[in-house]
C-alpha atoms as a PDB file:
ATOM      1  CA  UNK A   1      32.793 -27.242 178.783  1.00  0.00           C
ATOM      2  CA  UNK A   2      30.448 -24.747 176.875  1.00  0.00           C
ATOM      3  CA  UNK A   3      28.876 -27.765 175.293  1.00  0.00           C
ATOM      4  CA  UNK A   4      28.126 -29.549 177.891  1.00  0.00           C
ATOM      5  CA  UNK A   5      26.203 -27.088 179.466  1.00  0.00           C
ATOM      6  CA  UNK A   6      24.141 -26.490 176.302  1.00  0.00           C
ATOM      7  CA  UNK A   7      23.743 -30.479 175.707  1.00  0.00           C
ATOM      8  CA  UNK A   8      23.150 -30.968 179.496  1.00  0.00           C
ATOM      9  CA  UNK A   9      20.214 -28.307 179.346  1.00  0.00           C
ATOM     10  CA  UNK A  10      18.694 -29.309 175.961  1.00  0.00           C
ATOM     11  CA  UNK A  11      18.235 -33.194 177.122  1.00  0.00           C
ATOM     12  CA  UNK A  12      17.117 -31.934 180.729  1.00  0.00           C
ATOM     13  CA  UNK A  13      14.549 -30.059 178.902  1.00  0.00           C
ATOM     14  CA  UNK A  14      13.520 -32.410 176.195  1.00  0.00           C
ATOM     15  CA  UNK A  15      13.013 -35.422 178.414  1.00  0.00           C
ATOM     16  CA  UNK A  16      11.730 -33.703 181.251  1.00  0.00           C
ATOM     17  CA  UNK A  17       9.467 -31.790 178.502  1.00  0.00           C
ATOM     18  CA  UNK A  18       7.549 -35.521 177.460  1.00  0.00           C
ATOM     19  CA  UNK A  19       7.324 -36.543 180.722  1.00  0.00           C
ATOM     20  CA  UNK A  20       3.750 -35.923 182.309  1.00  0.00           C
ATOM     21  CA  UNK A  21       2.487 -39.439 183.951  1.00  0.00           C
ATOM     22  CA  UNK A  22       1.840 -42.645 182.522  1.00  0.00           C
ATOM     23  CA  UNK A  23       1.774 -46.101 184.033  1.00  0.00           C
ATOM     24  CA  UNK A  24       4.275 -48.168 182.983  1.00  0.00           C
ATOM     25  CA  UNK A  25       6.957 -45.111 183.042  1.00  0.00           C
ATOM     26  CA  UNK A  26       6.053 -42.578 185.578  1.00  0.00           C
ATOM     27  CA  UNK A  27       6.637 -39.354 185.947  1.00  0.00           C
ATOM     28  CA  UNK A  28       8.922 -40.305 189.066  1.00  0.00           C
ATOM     29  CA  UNK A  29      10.949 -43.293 186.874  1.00  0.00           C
ATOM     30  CA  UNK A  30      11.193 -40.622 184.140  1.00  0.00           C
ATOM     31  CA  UNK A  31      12.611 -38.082 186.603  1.00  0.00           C
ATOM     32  CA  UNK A  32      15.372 -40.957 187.945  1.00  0.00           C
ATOM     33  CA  UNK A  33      16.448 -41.771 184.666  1.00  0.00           C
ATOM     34  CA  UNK A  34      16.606 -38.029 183.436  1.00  0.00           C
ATOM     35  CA  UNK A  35      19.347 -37.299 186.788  1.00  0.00           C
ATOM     36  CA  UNK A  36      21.145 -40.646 185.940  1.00  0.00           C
ATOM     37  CA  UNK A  37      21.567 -39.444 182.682  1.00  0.00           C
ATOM     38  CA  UNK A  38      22.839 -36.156 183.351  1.00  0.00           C
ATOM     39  CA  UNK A  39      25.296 -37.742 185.628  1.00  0.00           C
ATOM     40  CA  UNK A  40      26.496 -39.960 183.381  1.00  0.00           C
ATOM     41  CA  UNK A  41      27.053 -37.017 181.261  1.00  0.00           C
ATOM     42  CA  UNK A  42      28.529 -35.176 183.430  1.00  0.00           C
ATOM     43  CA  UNK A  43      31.116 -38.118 183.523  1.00  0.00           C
ATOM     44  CA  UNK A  44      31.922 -38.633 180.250  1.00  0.00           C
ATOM     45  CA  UNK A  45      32.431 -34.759 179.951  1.00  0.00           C
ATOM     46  CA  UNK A  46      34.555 -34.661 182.688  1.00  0.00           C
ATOM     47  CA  UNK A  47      36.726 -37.684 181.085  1.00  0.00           C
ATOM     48  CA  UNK A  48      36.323 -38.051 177.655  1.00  0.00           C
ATOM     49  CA  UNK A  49      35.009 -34.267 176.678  1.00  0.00           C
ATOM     50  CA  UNK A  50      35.482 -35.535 172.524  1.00  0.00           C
ATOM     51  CA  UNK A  51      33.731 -38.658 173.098  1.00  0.00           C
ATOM     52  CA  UNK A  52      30.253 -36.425 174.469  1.00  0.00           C
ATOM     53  CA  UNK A  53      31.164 -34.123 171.198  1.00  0.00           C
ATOM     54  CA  UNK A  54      30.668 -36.931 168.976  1.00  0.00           C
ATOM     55  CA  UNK A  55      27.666 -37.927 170.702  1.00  0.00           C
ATOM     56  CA  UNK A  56      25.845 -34.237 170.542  1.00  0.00           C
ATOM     57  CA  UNK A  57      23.851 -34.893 167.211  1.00  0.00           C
ATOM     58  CA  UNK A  58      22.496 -38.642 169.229  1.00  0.00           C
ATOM     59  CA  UNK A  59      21.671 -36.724 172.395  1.00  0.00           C
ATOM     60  CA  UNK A  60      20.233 -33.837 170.014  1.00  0.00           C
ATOM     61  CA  UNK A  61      17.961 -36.165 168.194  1.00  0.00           C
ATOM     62  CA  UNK A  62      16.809 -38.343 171.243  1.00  0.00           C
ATOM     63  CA  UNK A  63      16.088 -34.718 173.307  1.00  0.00           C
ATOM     64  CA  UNK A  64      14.105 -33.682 170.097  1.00  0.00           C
ATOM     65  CA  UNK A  65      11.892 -36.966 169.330  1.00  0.00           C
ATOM     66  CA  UNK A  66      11.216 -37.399 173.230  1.00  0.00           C
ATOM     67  CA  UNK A  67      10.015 -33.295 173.370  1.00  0.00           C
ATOM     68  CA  UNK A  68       7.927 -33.734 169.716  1.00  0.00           C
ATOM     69  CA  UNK A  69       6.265 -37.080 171.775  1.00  0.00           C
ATOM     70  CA  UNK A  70       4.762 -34.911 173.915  1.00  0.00           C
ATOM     71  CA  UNK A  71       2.971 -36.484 176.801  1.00  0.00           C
ATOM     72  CA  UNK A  72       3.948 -39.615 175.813  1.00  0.00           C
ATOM     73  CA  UNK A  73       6.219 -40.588 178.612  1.00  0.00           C
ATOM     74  CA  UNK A  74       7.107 -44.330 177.354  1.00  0.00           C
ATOM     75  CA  UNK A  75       9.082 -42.459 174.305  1.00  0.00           C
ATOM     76  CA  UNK A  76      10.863 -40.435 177.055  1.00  0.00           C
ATOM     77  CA  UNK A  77      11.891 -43.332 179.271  1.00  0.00           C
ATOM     78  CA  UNK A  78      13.113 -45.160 175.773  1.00  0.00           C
ATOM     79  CA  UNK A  79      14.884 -42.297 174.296  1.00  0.00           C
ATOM     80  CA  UNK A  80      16.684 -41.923 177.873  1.00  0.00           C
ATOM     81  CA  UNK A  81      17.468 -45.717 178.014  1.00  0.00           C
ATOM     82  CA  UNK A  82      18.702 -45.711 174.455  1.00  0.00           C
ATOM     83  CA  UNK A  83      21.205 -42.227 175.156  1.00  0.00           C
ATOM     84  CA  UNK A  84      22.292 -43.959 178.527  1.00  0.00           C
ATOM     85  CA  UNK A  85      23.549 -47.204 176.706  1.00  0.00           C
ATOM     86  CA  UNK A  86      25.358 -45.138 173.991  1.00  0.00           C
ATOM     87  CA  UNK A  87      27.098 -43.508 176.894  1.00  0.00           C
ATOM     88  CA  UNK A  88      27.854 -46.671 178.444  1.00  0.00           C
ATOM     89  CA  UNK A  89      29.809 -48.107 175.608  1.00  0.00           C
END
């Protein structure tokens, strides 16, 4: 459950961290997808706590390219749709 926390916190901050207003993506879409994600992770830690372990390094990387975008909230929304379909699988 430790991890979870940690990975939890580090994509919360890392997409929440690129997100600052654009037009396609807003800062309100951006917000919507960051919660959906969370819950989603929440689920698959709650049911399949090895299956979120193997994805750490994905959600690691995508938390870390969407934070090193800065501003750029498109790469946010993307990196957020891309983690939420590797948790759907």
């Amino acid at each position: 459950m430790r991890i979870t926390s940690a990975l939890l916190a580090l994509a919360a901050i890392g997409f929440l961290a690129a997100c600052s207003g654009e037009e396609v993506c807003t800062t309100e879409l951006a917000q919507k997808k960051a919660t959906d994600l969370m819950t989603k992770m929440q689920e698959v830690a709650a049911t399949d706590a090895a299956r979120l372990a193997e994805l750490a390094p994905k959600v690691q990387e995508l938390a870390a390219n969407a934070s090193a975008q800065g501003d750029d909230l498109q790469a946010a929304c993307k990196a957020m749709d891309e983690m939420m379909a590797e948790l759907t699988k």
